[in-house]
N, C-alpha and C. Protein backbone atom coordinates (compact mmCIF):
# COMPACT_ATOMS: atom_id res chain seq x y z
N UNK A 1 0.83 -1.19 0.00
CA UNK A 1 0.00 0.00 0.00
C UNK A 1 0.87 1.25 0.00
N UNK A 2 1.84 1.06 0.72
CA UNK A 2 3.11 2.26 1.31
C UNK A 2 3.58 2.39 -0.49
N UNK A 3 3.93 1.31 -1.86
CA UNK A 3 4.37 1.71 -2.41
C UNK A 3 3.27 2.45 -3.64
N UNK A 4 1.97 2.39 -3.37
CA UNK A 4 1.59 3.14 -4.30
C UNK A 4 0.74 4.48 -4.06
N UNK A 5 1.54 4.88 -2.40
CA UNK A 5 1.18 5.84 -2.01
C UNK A 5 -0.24 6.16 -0.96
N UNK A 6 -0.79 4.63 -0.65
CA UNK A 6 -1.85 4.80 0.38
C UNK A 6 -1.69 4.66 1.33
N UNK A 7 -0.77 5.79 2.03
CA UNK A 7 -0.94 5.93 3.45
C UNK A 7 -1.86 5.41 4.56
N UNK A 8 -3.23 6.21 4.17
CA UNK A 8 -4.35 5.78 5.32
C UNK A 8 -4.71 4.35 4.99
N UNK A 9 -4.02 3.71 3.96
CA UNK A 9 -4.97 2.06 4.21
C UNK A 9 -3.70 1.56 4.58
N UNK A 10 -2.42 1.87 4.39
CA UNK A 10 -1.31 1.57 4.85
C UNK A 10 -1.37 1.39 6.57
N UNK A 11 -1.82 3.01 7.11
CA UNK A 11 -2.53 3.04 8.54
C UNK A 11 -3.53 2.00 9.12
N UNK A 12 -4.51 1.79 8.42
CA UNK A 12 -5.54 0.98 8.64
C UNK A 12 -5.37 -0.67 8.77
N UNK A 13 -4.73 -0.81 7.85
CA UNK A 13 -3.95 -2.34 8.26
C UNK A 13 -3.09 -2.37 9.50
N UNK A 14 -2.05 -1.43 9.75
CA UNK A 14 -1.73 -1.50 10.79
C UNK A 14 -2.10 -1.61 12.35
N UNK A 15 -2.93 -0.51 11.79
CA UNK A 15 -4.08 -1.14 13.51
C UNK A 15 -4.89 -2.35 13.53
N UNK A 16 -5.29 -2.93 12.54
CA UNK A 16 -5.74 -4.09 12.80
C UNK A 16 -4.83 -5.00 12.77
N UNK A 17 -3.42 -5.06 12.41
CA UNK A 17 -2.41 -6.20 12.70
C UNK A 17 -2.00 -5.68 13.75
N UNK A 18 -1.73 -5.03 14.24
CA UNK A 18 -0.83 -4.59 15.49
C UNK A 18 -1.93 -4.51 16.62
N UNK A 19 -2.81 -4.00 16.68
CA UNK A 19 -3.82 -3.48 18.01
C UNK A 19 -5.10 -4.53 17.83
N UNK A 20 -5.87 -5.43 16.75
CA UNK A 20 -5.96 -6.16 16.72
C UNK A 20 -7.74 -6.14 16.85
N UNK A 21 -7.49 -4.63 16.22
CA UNK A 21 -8.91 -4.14 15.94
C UNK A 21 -9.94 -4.55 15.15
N UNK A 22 -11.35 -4.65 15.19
CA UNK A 22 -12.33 -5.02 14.21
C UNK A 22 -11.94 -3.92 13.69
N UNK A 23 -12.64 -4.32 12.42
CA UNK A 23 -12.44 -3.10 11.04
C UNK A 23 -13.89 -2.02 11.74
N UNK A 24 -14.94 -1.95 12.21
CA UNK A 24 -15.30 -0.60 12.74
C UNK A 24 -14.99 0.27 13.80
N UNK A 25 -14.10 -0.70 14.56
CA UNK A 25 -13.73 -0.17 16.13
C UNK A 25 -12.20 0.97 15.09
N UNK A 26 -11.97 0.12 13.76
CA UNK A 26 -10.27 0.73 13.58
C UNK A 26 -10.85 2.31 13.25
N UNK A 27 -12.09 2.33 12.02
CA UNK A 27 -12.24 3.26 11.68
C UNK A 27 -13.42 4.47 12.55
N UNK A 28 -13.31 4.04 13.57
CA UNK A 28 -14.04 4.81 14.72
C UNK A 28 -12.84 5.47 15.16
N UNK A 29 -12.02 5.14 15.17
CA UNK A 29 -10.40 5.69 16.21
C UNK A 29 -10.62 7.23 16.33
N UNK A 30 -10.22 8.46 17.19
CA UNK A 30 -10.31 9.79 17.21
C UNK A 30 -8.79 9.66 17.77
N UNK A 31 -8.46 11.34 17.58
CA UNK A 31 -7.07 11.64 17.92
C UNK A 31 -6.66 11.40 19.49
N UNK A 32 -7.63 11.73 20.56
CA UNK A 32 -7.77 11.26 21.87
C UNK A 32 -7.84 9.66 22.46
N UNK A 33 -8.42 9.03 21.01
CA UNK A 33 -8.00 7.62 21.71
C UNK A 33 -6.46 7.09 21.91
N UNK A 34 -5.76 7.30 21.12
CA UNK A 34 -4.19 6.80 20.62
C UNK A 34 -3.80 7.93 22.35
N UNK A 35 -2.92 7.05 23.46
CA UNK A 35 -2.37 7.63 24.30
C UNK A 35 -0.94 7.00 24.38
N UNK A 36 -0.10 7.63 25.59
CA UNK A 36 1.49 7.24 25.50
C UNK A 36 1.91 5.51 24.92
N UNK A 37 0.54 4.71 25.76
CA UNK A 37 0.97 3.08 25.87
C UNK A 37 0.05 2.52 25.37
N UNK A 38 -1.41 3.12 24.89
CA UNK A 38 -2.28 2.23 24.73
C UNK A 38 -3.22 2.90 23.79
N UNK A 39 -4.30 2.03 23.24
CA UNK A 39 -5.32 2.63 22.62
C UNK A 39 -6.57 2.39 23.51
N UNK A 40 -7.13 3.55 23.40
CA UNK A 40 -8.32 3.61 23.88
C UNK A 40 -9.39 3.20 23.02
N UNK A 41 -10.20 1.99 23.38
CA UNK A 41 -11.57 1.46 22.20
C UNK A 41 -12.60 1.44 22.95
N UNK A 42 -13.10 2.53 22.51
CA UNK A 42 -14.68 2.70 23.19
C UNK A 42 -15.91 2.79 22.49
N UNK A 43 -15.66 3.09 20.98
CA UNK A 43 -16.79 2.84 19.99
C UNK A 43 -16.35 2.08 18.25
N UNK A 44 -17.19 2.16 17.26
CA UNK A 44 -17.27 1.61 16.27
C UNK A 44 -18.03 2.31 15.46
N UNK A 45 -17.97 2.24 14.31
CA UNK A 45 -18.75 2.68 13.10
C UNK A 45 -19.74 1.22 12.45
N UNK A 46 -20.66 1.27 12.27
CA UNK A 46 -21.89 0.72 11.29
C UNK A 46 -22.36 1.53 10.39
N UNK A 47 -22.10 1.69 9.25
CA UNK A 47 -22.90 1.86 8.17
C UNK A 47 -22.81 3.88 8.63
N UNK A 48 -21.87 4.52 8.39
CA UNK A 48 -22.03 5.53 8.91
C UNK A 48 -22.55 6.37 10.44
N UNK A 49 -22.22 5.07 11.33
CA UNK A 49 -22.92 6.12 12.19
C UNK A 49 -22.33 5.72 13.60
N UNK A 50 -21.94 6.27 14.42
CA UNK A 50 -20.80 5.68 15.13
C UNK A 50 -21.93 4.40 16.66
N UNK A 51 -21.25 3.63 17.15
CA UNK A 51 -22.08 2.94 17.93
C UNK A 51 -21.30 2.24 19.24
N UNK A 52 -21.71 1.53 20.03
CA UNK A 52 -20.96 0.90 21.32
C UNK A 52 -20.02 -0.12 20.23
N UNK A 53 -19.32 -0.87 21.41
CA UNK A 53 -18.75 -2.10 20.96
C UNK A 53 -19.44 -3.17 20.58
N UNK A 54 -19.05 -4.03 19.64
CA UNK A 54 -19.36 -5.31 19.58
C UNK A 54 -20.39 -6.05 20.49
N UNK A 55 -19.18 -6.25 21.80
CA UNK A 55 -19.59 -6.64 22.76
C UNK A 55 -20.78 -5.73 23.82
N UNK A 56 -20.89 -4.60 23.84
CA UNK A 56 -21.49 -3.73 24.55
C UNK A 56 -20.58 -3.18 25.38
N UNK A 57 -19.59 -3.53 26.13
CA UNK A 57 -18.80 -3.12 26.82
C UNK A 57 -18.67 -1.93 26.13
N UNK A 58 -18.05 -1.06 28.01
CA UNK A 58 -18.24 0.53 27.61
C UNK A 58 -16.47 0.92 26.74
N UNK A 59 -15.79 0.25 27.49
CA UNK A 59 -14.22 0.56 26.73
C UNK A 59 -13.44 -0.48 26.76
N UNK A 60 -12.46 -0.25 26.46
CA UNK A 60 -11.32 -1.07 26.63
C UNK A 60 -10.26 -0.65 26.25
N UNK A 61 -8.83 -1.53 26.56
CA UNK A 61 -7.70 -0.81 26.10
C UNK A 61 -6.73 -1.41 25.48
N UNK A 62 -6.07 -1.35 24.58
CA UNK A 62 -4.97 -2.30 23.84
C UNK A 62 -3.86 -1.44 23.90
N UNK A 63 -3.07 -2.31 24.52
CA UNK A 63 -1.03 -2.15 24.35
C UNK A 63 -0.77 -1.65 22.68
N UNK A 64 -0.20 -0.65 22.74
CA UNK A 64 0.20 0.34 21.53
C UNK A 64 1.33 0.07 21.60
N UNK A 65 1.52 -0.68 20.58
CA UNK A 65 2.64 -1.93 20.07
C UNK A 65 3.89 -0.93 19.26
N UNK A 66 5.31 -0.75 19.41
CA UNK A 66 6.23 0.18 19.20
C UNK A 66 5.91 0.35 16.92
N UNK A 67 5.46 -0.41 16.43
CA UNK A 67 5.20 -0.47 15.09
C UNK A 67 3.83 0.03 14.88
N UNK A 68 2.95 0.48 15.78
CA UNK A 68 2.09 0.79 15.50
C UNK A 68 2.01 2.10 15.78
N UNK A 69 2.81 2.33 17.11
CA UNK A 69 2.73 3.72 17.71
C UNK A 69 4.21 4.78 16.24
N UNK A 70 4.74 4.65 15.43
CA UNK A 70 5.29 4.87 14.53
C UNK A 70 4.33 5.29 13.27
N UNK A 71 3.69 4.10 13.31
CA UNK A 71 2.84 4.61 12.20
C UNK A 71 1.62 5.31 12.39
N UNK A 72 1.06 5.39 13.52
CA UNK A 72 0.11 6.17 13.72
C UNK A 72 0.28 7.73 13.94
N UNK A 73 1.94 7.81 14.84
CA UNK A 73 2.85 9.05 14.44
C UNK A 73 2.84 10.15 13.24
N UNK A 74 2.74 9.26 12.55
CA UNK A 74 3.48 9.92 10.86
C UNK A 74 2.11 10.10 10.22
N UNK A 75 0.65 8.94 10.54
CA UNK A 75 -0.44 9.13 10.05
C UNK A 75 -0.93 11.02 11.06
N UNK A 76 -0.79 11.24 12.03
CA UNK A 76 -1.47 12.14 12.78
C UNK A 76 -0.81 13.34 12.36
N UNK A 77 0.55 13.68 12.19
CA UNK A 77 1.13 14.70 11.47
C UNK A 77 0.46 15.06 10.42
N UNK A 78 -0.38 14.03 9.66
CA UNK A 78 -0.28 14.39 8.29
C UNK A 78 -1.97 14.84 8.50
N UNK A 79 -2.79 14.41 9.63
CA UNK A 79 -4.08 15.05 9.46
C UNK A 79 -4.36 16.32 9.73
N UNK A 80 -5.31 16.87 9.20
CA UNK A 80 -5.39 18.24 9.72
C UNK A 80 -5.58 18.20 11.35
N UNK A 81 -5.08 19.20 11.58
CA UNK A 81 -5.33 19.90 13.49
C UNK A 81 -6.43 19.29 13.61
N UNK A 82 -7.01 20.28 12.88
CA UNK A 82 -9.22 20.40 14.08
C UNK A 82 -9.63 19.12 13.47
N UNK A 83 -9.41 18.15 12.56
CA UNK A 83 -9.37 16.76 12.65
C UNK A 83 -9.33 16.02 13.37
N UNK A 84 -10.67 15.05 14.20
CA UNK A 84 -10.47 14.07 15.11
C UNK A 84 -10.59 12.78 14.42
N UNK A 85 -11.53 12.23 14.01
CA UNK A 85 -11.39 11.28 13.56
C UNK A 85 -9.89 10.73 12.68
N UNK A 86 -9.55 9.72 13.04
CA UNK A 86 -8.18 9.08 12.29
C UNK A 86 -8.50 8.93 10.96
N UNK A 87 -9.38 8.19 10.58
CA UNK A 87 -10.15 8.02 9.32
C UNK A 87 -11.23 8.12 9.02
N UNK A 88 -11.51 9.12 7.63
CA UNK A 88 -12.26 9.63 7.15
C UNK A 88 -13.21 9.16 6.00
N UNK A 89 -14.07 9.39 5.19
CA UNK A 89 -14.56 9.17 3.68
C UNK A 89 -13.72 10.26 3.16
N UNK A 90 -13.70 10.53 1.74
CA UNK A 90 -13.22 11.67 1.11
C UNK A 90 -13.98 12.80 1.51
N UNK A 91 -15.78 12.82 1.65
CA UNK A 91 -16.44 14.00 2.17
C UNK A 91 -16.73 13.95 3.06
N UNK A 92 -15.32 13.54 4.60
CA UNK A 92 -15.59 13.78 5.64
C UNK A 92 -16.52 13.23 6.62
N UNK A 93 -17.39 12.40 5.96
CA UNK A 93 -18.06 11.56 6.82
C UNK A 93 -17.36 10.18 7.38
N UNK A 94 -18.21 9.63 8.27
CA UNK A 94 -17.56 8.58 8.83
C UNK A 94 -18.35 7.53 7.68
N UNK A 95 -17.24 5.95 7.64
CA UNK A 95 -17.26 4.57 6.42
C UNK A 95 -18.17 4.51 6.93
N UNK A 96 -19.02 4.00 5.75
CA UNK A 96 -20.05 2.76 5.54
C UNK A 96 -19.89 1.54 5.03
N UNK A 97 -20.75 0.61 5.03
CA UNK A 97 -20.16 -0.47 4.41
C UNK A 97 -19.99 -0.41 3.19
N UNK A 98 -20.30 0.33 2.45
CA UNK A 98 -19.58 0.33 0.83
C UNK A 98 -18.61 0.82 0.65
N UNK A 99 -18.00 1.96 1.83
CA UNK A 99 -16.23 2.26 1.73
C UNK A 99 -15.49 1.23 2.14
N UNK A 100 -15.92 0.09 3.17
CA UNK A 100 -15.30 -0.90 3.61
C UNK A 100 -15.02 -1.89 2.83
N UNK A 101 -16.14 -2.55 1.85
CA UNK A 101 -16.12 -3.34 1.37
C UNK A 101 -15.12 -2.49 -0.07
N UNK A 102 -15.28 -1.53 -0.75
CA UNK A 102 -14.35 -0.73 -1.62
C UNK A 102 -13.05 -1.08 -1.16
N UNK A 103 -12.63 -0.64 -0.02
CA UNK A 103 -11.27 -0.59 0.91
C UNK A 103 -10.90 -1.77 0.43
N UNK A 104 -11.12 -2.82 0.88
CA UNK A 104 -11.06 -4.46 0.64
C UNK A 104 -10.73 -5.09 -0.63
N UNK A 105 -11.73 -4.51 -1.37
CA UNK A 105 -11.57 -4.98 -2.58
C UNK A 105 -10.83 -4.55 -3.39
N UNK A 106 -10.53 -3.10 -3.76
CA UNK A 106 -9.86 -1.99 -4.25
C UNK A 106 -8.68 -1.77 -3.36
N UNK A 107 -8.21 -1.91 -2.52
CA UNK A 107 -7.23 -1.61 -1.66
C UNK A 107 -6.04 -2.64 -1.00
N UNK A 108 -6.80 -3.43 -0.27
CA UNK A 108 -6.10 -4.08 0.21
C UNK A 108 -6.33 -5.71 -0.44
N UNK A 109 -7.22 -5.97 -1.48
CA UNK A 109 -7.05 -6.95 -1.94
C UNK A 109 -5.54 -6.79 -2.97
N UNK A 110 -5.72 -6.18 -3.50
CA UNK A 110 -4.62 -5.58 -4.64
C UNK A 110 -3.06 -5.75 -4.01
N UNK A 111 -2.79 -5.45 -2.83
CA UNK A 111 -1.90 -5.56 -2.09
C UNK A 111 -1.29 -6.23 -1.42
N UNK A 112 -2.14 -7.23 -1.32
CA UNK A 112 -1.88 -8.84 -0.30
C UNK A 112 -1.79 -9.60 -1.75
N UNK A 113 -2.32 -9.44 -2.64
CA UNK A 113 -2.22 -10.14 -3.94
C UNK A 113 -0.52 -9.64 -4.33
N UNK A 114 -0.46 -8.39 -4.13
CA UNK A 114 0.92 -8.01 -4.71
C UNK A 114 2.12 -8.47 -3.83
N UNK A 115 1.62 -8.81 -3.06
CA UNK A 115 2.73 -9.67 -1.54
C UNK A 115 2.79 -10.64 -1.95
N UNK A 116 2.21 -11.49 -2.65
CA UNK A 116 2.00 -12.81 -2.53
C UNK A 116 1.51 -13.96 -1.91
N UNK A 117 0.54 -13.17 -0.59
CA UNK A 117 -0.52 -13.73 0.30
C UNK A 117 -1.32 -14.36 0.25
N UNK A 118 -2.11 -13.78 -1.57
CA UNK A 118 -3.20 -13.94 -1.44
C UNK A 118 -4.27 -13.46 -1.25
N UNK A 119 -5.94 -13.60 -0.67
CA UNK A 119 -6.33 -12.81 -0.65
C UNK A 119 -7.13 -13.07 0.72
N UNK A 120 -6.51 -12.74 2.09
CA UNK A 120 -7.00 -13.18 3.15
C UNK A 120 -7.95 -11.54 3.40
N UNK A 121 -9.00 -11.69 4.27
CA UNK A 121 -9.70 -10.77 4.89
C UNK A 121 -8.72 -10.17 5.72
N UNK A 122 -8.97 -8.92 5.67
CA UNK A 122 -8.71 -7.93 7.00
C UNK A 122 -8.84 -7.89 8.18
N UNK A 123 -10.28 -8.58 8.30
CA UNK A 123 -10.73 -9.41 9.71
C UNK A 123 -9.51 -10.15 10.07
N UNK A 124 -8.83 -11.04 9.32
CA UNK A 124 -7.85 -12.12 9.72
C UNK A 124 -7.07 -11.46 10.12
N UNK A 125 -6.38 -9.86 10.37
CA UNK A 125 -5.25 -9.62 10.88
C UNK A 125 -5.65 -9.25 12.53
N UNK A 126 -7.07 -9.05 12.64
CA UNK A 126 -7.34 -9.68 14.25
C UNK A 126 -6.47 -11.08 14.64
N UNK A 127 -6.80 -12.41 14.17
CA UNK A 127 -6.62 -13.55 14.35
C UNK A 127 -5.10 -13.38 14.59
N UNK A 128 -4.16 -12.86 13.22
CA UNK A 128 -3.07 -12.61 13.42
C UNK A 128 -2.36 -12.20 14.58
N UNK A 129 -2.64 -10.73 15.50
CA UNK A 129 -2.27 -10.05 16.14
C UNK A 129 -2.96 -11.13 17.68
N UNK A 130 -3.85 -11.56 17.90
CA UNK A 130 -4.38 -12.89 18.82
C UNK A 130 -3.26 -13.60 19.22
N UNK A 131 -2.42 -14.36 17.72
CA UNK A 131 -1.72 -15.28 17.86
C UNK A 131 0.00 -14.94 18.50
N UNK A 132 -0.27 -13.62 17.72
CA UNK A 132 1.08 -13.25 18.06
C UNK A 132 1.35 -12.57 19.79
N UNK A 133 0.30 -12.37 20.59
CA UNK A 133 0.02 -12.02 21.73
C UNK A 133 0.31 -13.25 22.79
N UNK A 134 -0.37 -14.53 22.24
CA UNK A 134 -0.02 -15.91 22.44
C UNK A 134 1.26 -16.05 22.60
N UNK A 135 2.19 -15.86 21.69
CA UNK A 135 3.30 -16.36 21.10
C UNK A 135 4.16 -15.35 22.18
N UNK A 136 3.86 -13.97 22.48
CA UNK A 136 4.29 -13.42 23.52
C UNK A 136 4.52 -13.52 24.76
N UNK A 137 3.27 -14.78 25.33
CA UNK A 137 3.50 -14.67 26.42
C UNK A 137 4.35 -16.03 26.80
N UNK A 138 4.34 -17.09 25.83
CA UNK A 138 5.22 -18.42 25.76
C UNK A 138 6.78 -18.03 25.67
N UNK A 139 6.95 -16.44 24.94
CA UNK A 139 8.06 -16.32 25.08
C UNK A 139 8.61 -15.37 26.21
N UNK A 140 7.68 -15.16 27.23
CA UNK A 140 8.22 -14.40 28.61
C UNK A 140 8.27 -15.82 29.71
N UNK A 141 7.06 -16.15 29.42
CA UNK A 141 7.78 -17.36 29.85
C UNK A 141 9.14 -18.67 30.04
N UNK A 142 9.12 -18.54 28.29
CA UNK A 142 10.86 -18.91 28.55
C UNK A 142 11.87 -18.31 28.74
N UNK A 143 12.17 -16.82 28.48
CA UNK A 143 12.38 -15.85 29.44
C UNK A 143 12.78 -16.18 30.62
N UNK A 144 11.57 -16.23 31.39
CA UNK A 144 11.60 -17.01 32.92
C UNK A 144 12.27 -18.23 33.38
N UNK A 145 12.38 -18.90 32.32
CA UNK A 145 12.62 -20.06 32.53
C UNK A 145 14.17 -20.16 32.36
N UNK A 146 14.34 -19.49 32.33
CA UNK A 146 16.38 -19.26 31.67
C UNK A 146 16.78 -20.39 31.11
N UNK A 147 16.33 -21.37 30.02
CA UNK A 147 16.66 -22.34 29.31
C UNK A 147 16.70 -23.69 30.63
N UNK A 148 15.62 -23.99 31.66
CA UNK A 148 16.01 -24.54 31.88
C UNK A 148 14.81 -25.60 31.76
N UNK A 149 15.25 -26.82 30.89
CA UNK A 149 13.16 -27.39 30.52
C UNK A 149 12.60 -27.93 31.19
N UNK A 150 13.37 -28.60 32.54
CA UNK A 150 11.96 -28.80 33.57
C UNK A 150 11.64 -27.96 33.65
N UNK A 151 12.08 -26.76 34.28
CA UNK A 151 11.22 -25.68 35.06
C UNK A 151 10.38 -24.68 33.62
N UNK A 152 10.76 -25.44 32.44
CA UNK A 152 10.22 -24.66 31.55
C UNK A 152 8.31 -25.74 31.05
N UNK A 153 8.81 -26.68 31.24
CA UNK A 153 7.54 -27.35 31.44
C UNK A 153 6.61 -27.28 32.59
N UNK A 154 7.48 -27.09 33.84
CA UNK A 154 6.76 -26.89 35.05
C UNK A 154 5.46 -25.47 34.62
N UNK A 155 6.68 -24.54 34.31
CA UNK A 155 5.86 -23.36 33.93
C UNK A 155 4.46 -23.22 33.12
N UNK A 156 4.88 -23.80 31.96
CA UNK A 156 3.98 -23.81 31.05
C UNK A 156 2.54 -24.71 31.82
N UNK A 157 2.48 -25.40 32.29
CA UNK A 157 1.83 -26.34 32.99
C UNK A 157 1.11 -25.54 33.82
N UNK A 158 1.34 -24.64 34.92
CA UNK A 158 1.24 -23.78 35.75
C UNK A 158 0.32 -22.60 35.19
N UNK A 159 0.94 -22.42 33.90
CA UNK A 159 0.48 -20.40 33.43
C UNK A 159 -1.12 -20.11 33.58
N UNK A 160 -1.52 -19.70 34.04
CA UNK A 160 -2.59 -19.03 33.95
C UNK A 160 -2.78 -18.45 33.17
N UNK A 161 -4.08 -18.10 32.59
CA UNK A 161 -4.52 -16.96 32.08
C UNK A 161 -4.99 -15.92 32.47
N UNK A 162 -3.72 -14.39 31.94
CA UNK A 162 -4.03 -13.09 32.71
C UNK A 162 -5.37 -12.62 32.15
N UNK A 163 -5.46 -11.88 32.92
CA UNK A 163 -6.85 -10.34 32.13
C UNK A 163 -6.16 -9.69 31.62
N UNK A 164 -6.77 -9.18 30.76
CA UNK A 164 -6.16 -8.74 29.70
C UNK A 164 -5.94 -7.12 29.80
N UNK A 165 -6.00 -6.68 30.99
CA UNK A 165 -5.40 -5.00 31.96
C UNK A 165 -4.30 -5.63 32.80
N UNK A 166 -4.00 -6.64 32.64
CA UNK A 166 -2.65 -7.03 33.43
C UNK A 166 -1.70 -7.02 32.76
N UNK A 167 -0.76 -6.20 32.67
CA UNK A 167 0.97 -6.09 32.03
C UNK A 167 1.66 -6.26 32.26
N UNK A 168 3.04 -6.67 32.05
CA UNK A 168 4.06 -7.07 32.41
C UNK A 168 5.22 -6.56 31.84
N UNK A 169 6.03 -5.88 32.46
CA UNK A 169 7.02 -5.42 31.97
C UNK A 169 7.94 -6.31 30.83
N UNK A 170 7.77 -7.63 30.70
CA UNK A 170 8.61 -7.95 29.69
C UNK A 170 7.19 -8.59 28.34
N UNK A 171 6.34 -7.85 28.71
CA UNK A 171 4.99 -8.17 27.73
C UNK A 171 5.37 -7.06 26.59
N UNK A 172 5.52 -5.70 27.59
CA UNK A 172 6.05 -4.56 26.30
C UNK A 172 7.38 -4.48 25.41
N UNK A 173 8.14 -5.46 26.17
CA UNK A 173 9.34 -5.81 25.46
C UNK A 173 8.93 -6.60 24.37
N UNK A 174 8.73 -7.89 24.47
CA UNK A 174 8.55 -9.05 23.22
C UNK A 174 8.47 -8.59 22.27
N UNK A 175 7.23 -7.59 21.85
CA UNK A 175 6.84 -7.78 20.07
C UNK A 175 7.79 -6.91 19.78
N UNK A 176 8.90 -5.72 20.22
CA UNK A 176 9.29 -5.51 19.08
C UNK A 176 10.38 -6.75 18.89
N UNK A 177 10.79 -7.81 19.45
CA UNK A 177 11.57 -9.03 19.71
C UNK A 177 10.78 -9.85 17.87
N UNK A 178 9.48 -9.79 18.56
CA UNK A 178 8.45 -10.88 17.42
C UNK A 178 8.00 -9.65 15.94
N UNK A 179 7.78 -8.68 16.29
CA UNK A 179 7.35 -8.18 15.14
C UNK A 179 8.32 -7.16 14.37
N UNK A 180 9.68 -7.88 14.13
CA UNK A 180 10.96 -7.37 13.45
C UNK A 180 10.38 -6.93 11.47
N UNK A 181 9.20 -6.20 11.88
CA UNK A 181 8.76 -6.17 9.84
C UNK A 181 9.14 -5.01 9.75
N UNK A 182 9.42 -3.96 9.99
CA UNK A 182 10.43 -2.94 9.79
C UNK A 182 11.75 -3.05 9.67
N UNK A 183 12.08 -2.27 8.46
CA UNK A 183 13.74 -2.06 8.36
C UNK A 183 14.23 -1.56 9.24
């Protein structure tokens, strides 16, 4: 997308691979949600018109992953000031499903085709960013484990599952460890 100059879908993929957003929660985003460590998700777009979550829940918050907080950087410079919304239509209104499904088809199909991917949904870079959160915490775990494999099986055996407002100082370390896609 970056090489034929589409920034904002360039943006838009990113938050859904990195933060691990539905595609209306991404294009609901305002300049006040994006903070030092996290994103703030408290609404969504349907068909033009902004709405709760998915779930109903009133908010929530996702770890603002060092590749995301970069590109959302360089996306916010480039919007106007009195601009809140992150993403727009061309006349300023908030997507509907025919900019979404456009986006998709016209945008980011073209692009995952030009990768050589294929042509997976956008939705799937939720699943993606899921797995790789997974994959984060198996590797603080061995971490922990200082190469040693009983106590690395003990562990694994043991782990609980956190809530997902629980952090860990070597949680914010990992992905840029796992998500080396920058030069």
């Amino acid at each position: 997308m970056l090489a034929v100059g589409d920034l904002m879908g360039a943006t838009i993929v990113s938050v859904l691979a990195y933060a691990g957003l539905r595609p209306g929660e991404a294009v609901a985003l305002e300049r006040f949600h994006v903070r030092n460590d996290t994103l703030l998700i408290e609404q969504a777009v349907a068909n033009g018109k902004l709405k709760l979550q998915k779930t109903g829940r009133v908010y929530r918050t996702v770890d603002l992953l060092s590749a995301l907080a970069d590109d959302l950087a360089v996306w916010l410079e480039l919007l106007p000031a009195d601009q809140s919304a992150l993403f727009l239509r061309d006349d300023g209104g908030l997507w509907r499903t025919t900019d979404w499904n456009n986006f998709r088809k016209r945008r980011f199909y073209v692009a995952t085709e030009a990768a050589g991917v294929g042509r997976p949904r956008p939705y799937d870079l939720r699943h993606s960013f899921a797995s790789l959160r997974i994959r984060e915490k198996e590797l603080s775990i061995v971490e922990l484990a200082a190469g040693d494999p009983e106590d690395l099986r003990a562990r694994l055996r043991r782990a609980p599952a956190r809530p997902s407002g629980e952090r860990r100082r070597a949680d914010r370390r990992s992905p840029r460890r796992l998500l080396q896609l920058r030069p």
